[in-house]
Protein backbone atom coordinates (compact mmCIF):
# COMPACT_ATOMS: atom_id res chain seq x y z
CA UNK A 1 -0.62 -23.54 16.17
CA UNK A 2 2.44 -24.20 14.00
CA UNK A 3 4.67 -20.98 14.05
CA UNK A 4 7.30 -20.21 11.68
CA UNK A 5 10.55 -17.41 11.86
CA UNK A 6 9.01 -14.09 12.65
CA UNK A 7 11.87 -12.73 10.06
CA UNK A 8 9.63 -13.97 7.17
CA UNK A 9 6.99 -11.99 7.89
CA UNK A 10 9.17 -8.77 7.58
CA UNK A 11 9.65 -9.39 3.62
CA UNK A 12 5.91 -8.53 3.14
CA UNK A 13 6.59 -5.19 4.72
CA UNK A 14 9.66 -4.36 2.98
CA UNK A 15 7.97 -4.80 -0.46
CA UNK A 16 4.91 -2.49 0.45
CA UNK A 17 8.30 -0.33 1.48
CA UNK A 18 9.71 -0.78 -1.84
CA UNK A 19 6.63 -0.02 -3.13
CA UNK A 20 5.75 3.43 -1.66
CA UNK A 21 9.66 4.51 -2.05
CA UNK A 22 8.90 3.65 -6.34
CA UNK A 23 6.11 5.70 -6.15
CA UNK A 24 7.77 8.79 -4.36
CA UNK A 25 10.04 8.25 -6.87
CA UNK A 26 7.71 8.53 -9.74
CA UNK A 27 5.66 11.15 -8.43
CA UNK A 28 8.98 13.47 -7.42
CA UNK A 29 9.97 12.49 -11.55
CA UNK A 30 6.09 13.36 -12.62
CA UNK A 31 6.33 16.68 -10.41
CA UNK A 32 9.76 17.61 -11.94
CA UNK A 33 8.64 17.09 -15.73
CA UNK A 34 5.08 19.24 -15.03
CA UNK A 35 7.47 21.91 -14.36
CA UNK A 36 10.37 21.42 -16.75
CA UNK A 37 7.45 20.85 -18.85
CA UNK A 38 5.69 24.08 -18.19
CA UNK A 39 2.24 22.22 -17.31
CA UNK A 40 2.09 23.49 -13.52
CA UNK A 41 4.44 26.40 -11.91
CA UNK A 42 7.02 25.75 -9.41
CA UNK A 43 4.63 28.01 -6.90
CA UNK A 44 1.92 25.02 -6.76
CA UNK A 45 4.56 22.82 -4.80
CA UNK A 46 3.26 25.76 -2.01
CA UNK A 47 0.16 24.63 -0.82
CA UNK A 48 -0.78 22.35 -3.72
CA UNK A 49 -3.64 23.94 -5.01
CA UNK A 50 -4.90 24.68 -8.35
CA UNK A 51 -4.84 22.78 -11.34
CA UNK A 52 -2.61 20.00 -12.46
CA UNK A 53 -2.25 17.87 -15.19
CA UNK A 54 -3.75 14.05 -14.91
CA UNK A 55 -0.42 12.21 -14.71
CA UNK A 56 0.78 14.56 -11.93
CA UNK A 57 -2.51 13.81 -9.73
CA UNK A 58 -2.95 10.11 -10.88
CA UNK A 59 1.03 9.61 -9.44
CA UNK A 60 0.23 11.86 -6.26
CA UNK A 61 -3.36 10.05 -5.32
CA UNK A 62 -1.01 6.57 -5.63
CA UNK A 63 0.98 7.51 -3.76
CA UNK A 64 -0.97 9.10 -1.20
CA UNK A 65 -2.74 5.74 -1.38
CA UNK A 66 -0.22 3.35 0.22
CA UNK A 67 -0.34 5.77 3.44
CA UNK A 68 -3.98 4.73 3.94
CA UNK A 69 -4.99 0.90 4.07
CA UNK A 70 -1.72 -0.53 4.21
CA UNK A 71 -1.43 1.19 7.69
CA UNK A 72 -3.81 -1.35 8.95
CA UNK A 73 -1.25 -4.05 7.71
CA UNK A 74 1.70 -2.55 8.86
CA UNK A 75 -0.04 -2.53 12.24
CA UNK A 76 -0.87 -6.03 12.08
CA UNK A 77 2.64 -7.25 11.26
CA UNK A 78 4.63 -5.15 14.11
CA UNK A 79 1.63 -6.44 16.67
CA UNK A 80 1.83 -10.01 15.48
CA UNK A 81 5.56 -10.04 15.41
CA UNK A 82 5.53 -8.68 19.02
CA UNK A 83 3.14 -11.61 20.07
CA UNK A 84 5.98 -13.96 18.52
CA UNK A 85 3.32 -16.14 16.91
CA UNK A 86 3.67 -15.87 13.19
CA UNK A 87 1.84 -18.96 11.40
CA UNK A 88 1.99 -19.61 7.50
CA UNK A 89 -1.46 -18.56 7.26
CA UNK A 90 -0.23 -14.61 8.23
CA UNK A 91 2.61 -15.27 5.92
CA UNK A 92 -0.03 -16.31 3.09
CA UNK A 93 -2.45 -13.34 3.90
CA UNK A 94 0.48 -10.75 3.91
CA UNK A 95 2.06 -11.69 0.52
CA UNK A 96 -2.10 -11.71 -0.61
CA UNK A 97 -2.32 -7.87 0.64
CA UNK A 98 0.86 -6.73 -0.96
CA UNK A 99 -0.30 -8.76 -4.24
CA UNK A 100 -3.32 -6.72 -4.08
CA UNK A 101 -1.50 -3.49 -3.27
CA UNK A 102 0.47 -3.88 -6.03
CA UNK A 103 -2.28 -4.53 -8.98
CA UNK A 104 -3.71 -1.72 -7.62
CA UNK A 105 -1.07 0.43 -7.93
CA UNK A 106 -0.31 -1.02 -11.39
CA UNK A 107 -4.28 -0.51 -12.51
CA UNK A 108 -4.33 3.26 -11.20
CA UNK A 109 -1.23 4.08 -12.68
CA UNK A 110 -2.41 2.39 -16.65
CA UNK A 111 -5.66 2.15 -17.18
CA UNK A 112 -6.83 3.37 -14.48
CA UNK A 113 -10.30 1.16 -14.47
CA UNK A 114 -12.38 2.14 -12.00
CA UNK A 115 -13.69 -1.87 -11.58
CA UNK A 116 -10.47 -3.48 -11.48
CA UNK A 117 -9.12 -1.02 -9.03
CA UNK A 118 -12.04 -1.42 -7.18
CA UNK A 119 -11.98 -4.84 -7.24
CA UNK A 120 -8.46 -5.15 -6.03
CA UNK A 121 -8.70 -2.43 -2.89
CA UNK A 122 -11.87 -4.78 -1.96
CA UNK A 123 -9.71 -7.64 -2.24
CA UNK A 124 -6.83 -6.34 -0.28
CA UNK A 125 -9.71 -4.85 2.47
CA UNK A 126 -11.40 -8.31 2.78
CA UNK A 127 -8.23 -9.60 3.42
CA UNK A 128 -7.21 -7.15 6.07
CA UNK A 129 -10.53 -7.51 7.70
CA UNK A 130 -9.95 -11.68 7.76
CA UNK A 131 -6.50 -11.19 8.89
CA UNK A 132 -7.38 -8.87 12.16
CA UNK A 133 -10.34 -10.87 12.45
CA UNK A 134 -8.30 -13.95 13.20
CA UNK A 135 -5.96 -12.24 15.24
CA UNK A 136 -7.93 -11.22 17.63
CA UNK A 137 -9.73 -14.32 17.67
CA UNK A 138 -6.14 -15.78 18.31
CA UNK A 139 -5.01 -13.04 21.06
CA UNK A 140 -8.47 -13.47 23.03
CA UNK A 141 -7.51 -17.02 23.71
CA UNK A 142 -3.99 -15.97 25.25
């Protein structure tokens, strides 16, 4: 198996990175205007219960999101960097997840279609699962 500069395979990460520190950003700016805003009281911020307004939950369930699948991929990427045996076709499949990671984010956060989200977190899972899948295939013949 050809392998290419491990290094590479870091850029995938750092964009899901980039990603989740936009949307901390967003959802700290969404939490800030509720309040300036008078839509939710400071006192929620407590134990986060009660009711919110839609563009406060929409930016803190997207941003909860990227600290639940992409684990799996960040997972994948520190193992297969450790194994020192990162091929083009890992390079291809991580820039595919982040892709997907990415529309997602971008469909939840606009329209919000429940088929084209769902569509896109299938397509980043099937990846994920093809990924590991050939991994392990790959490690089981060390």
């Amino acid at each position: 198996m050809y392998t290419i500069n491990k290094v590479l395979l870091i850029y995938p990460a750092i964009f899901m990175m980039l990603l989740a520190l936009f949307l901390y950003i967003k959802n700290y700016l969404a939490n800030k205007n509720a309040v300036i805003n008078g839509d939710i009281k400071f006192s929620y911020f407590k134990d986060y219960k009660g009711e919110v307004p839609y563009y406060v939950s929409i930016s803190r369930q997207t941003l909860k999101n990227q600290f639940e699948l992409p684990v799996f991929f960040y997972f994948l990427i520190s193992i297969i960097i450790a194994f020192d045996s990162v091929s083009f076709f890992d390079l291809i499949l991580a820039w595919l997840f982040v892709i997907s990671r990415y529309l997602h984010c971008y469909i939840r956060l606009s329209s919000n279609n429940i088929k084209h989200r769902s569509n896109s977190f299938t397509f980043g899972l099937l990846i994920l699962v093809v990924w590991w899948s050939i991994f392990l295939f790959r490690i089981s013949n060390y």
